[in-house]
PDB file of N, CA and C in Angstrom:
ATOM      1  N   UNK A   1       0.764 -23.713 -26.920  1.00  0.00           N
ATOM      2  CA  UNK A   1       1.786 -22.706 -27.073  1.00  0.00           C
ATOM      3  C   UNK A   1       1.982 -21.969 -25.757  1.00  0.00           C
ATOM      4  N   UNK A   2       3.100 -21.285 -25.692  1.00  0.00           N
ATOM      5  CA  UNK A   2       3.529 -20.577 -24.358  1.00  0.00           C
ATOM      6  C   UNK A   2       3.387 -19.002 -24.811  1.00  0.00           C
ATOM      7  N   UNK A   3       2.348 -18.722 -23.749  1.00  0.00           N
ATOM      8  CA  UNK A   3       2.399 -17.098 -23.983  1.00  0.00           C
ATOM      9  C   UNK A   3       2.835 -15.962 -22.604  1.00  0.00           C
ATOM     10  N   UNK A   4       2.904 -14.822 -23.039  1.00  0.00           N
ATOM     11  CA  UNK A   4       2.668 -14.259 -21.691  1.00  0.00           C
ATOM     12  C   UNK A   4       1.964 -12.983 -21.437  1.00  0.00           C
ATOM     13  N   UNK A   5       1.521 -12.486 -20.157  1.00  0.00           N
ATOM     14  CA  UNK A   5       0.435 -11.864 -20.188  1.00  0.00           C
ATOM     15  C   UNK A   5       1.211 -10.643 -18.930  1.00  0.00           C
ATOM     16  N   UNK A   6       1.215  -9.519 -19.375  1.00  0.00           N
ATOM     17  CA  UNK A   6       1.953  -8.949 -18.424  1.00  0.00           C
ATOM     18  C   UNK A   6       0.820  -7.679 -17.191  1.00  0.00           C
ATOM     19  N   UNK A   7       1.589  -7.877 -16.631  1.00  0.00           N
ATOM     20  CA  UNK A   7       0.696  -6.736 -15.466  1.00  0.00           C
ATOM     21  C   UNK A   7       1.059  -5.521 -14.874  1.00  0.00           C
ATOM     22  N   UNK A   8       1.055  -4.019 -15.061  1.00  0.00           N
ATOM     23  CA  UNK A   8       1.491  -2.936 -14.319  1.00  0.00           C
ATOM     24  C   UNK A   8       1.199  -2.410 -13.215  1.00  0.00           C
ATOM     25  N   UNK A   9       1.962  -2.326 -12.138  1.00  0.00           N
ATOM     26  CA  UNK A   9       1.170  -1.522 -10.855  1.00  0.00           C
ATOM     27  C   UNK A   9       2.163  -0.776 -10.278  1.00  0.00           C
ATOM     28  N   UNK A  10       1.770  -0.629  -9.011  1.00  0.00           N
ATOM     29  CA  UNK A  10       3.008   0.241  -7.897  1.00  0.00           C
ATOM     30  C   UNK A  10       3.367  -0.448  -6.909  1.00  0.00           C
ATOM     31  N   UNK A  11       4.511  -0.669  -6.356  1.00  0.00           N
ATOM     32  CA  UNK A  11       5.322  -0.992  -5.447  1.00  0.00           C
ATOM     33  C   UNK A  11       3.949  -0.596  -4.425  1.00  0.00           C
ATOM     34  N   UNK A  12       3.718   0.368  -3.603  1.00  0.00           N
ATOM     35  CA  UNK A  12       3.436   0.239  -2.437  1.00  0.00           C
ATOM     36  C   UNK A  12       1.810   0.377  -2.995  1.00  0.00           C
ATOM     37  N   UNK A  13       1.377  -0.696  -3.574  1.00  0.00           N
ATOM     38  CA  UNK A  13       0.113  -1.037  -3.574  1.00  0.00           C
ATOM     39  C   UNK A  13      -0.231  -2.516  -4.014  1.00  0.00           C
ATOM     40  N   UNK A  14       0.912  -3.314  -3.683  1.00  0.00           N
ATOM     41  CA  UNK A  14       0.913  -4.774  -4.195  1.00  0.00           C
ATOM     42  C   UNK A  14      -1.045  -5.398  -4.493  1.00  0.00           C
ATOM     43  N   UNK A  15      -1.776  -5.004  -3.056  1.00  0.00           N
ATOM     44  CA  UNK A  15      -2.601  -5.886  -3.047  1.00  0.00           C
ATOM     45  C   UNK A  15      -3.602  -5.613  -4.558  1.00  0.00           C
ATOM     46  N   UNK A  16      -3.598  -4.522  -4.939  1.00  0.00           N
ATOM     47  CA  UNK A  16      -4.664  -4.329  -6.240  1.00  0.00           C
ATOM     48  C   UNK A  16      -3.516  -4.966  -7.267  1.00  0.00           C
ATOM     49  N   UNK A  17      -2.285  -5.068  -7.182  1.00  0.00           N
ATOM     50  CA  UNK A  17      -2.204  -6.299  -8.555  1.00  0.00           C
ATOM     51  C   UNK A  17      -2.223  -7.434  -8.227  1.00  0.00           C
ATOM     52  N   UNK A  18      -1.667  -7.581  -7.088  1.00  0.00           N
ATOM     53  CA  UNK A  18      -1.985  -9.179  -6.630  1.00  0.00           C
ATOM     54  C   UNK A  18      -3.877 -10.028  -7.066  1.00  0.00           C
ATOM     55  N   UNK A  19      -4.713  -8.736  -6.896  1.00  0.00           N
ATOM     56  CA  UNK A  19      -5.830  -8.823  -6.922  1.00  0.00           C
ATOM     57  C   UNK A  19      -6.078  -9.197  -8.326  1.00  0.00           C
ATOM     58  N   UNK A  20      -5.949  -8.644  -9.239  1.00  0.00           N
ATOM     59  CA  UNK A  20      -6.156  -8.306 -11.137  1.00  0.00           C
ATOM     60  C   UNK A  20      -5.197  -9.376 -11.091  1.00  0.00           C
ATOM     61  N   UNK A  21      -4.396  -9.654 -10.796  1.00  0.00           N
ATOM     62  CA  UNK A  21      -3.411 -11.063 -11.342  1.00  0.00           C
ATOM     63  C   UNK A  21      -4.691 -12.377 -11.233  1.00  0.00           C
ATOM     64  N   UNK A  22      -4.588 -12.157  -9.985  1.00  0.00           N
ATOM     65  CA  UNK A  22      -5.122 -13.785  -9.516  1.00  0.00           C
ATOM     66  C   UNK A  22      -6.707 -13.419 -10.295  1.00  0.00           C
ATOM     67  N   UNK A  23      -7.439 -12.992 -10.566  1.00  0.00           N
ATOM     68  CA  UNK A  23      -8.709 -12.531 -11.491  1.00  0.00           C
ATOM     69  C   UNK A  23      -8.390 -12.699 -12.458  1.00  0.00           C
ATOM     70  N   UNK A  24      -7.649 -12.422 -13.426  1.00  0.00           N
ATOM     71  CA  UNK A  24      -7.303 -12.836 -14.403  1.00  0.00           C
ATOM     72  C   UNK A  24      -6.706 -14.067 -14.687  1.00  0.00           C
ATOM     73  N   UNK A  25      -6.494 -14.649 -13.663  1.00  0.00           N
ATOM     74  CA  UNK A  25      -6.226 -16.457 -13.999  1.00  0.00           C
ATOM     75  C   UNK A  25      -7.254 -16.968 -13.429  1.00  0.00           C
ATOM     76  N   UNK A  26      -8.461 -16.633 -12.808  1.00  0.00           N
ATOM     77  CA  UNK A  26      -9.213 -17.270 -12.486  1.00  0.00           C
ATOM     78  C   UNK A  26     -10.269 -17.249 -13.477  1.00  0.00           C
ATOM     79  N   UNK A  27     -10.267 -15.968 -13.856  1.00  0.00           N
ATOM     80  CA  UNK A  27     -11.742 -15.852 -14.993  1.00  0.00           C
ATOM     81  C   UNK A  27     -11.166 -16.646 -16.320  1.00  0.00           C
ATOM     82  N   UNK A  28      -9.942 -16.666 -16.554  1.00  0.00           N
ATOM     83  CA  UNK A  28      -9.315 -17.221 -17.723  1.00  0.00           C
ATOM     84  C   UNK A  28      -9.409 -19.303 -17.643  1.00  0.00           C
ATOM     85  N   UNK A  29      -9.388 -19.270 -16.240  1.00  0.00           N
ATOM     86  CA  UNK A  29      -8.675 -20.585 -16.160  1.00  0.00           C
ATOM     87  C   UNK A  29      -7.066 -21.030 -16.448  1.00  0.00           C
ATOM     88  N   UNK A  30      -6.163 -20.375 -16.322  1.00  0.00           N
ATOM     89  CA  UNK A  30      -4.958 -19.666 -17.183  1.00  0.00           C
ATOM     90  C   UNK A  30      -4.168 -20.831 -16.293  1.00  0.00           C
ATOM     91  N   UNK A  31      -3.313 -21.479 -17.330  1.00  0.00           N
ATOM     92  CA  UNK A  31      -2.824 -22.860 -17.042  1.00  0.00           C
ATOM     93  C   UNK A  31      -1.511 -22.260 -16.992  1.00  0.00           C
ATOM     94  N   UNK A  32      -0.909 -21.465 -15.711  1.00  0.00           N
ATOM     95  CA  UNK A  32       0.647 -20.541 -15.478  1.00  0.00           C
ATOM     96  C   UNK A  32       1.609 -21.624 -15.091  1.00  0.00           C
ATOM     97  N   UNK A  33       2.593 -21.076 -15.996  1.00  0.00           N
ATOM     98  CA  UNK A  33       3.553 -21.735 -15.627  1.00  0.00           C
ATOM     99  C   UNK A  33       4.627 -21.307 -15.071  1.00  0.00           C
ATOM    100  N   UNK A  34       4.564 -19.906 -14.774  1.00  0.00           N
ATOM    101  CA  UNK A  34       5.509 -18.988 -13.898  1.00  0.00           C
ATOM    102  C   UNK A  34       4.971 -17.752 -13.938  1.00  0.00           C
ATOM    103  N   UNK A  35       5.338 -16.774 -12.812  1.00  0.00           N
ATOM    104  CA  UNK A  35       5.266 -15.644 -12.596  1.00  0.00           C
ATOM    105  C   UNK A  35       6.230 -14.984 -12.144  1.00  0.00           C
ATOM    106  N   UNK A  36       6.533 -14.117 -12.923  1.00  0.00           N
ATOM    107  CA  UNK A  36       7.797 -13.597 -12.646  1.00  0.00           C
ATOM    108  C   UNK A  36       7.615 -11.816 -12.332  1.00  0.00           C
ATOM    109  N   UNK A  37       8.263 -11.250 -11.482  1.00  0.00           N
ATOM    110  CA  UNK A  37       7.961  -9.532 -11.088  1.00  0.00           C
ATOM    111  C   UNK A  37       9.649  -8.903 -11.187  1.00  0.00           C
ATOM    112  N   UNK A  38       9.202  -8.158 -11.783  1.00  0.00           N
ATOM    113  CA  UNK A  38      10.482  -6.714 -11.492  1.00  0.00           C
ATOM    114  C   UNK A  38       9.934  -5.669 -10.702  1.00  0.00           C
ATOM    115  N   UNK A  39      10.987  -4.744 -10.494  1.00  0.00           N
ATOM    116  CA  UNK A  39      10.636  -3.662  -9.733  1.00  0.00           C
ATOM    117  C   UNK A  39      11.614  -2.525 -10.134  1.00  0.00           C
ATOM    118  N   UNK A  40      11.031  -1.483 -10.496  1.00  0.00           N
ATOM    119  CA  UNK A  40      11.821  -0.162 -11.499  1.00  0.00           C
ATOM    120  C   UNK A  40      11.427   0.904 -10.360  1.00  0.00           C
ATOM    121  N   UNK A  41      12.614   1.801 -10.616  1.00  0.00           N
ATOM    122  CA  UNK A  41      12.614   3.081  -9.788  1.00  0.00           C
ATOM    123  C   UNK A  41      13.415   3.862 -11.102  1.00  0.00           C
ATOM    124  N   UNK A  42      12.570   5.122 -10.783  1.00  0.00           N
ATOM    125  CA  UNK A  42      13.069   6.137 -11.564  1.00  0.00           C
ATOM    126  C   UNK A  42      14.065   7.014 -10.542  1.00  0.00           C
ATOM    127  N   UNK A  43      15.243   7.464 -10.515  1.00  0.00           N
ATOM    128  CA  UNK A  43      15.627   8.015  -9.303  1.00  0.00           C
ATOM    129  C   UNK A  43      15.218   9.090  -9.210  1.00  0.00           C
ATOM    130  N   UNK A  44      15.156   9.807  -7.983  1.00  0.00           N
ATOM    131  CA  UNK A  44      14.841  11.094  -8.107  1.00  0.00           C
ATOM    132  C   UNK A  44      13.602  11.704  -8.521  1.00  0.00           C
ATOM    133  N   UNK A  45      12.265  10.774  -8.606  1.00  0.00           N
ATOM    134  CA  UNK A  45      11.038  10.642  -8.712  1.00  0.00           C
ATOM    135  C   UNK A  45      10.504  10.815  -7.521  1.00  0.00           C
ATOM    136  N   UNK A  46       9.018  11.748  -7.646  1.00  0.00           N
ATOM    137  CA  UNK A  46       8.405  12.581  -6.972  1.00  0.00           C
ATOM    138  C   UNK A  46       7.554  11.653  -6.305  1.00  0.00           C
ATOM    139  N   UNK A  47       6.855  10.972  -7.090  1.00  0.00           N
ATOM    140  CA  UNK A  47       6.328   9.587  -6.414  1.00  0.00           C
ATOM    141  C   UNK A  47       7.086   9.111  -5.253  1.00  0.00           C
ATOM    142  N   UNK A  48       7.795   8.387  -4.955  1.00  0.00           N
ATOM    143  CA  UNK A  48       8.584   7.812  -3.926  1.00  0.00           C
ATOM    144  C   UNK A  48       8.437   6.496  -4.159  1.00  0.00           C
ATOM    145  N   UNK A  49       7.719   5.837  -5.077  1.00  0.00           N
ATOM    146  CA  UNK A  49       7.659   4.235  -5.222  1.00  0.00           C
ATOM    147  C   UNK A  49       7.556   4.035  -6.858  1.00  0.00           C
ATOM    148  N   UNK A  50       8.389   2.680  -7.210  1.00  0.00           N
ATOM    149  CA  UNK A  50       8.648   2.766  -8.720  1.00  0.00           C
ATOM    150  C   UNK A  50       7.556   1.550  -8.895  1.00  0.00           C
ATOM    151  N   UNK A  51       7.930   1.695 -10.353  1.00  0.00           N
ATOM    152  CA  UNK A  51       6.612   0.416 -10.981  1.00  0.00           C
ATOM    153  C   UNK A  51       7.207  -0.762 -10.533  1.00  0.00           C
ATOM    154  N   UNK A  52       5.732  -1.936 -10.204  1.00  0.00           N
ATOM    155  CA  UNK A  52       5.757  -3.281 -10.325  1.00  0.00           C
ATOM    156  C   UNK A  52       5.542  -3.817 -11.073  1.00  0.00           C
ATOM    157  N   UNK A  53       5.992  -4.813 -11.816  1.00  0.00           N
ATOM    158  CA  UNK A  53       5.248  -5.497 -13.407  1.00  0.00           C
ATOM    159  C   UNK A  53       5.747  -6.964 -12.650  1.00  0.00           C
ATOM    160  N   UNK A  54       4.195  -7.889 -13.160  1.00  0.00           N
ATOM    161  CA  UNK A  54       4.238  -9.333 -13.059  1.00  0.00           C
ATOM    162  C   UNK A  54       4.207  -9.542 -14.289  1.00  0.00           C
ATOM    163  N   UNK A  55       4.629 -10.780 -14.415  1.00  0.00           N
ATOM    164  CA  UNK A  55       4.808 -11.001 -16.126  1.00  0.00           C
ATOM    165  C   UNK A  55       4.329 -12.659 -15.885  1.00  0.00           C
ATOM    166  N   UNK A  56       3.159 -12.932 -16.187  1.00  0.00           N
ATOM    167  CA  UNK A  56       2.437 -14.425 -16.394  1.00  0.00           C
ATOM    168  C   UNK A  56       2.888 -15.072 -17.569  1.00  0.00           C
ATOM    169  N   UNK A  57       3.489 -16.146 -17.281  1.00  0.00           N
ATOM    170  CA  UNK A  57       3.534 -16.974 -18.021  1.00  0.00           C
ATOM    171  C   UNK A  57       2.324 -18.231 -18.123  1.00  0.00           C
ATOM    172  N   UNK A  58       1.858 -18.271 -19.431  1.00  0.00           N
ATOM    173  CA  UNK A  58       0.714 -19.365 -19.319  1.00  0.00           C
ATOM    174  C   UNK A  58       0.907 -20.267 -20.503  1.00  0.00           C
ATOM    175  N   UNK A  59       0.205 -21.242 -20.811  1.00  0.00           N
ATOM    176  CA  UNK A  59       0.367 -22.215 -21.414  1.00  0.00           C
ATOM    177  C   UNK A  59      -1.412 -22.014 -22.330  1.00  0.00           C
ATOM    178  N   UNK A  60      -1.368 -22.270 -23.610  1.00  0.00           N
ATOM    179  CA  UNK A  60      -3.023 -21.883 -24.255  1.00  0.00           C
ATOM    180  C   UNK A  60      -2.954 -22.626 -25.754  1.00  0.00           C
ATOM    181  N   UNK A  61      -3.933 -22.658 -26.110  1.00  0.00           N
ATOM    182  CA  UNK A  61      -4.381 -22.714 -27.670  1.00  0.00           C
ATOM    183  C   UNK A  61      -4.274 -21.249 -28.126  1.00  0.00           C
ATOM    184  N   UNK A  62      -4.096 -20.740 -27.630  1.00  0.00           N
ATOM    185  CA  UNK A  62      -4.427 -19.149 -28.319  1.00  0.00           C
ATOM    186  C   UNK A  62      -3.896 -18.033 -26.958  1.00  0.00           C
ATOM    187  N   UNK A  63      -3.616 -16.832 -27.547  1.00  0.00           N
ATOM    188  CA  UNK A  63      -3.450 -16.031 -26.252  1.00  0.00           C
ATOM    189  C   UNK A  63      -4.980 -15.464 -25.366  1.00  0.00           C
ATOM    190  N   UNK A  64      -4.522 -14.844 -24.062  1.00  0.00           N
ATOM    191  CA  UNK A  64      -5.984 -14.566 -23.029  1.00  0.00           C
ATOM    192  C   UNK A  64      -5.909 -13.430 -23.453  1.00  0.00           C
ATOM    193  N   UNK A  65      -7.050 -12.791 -23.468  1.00  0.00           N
ATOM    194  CA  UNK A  65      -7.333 -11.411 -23.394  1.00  0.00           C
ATOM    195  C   UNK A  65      -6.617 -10.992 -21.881  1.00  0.00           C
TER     196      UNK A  65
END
């Protein structure tokens, strides 16, 4: 079955999701079949950088934690 496994972070901190992404397909063994990212800005937010979300697509008998 095709599932997907999604991921939240910040724009100007790619490397800690890049990090938890690729960890989580490694500890999983996670058979991906795409990865796909958006990028959201709230305008006028105090932050200055909006959310990143990767969205894993994987292939399983069951979904990954």
């Amino acid at each position: 079955m095709v599932f997907v496994k999604t991921f939240k972070g910040y724009e100007d901190n790619t490397h800690d999701l890049d990090v938890a992404v690729n960890a989580w397909i490694q500890q999983h063994q996670a058979n991906v079949v795409s990865i796909q990212t958006v990028l959201s800005h709230e305008p006028g937010a105090r932050a200055g950088s909006g959310d990143l979300l990767y969205t894993v697509i994987y292939t399983s008998a069951a979904p990954l934690d």
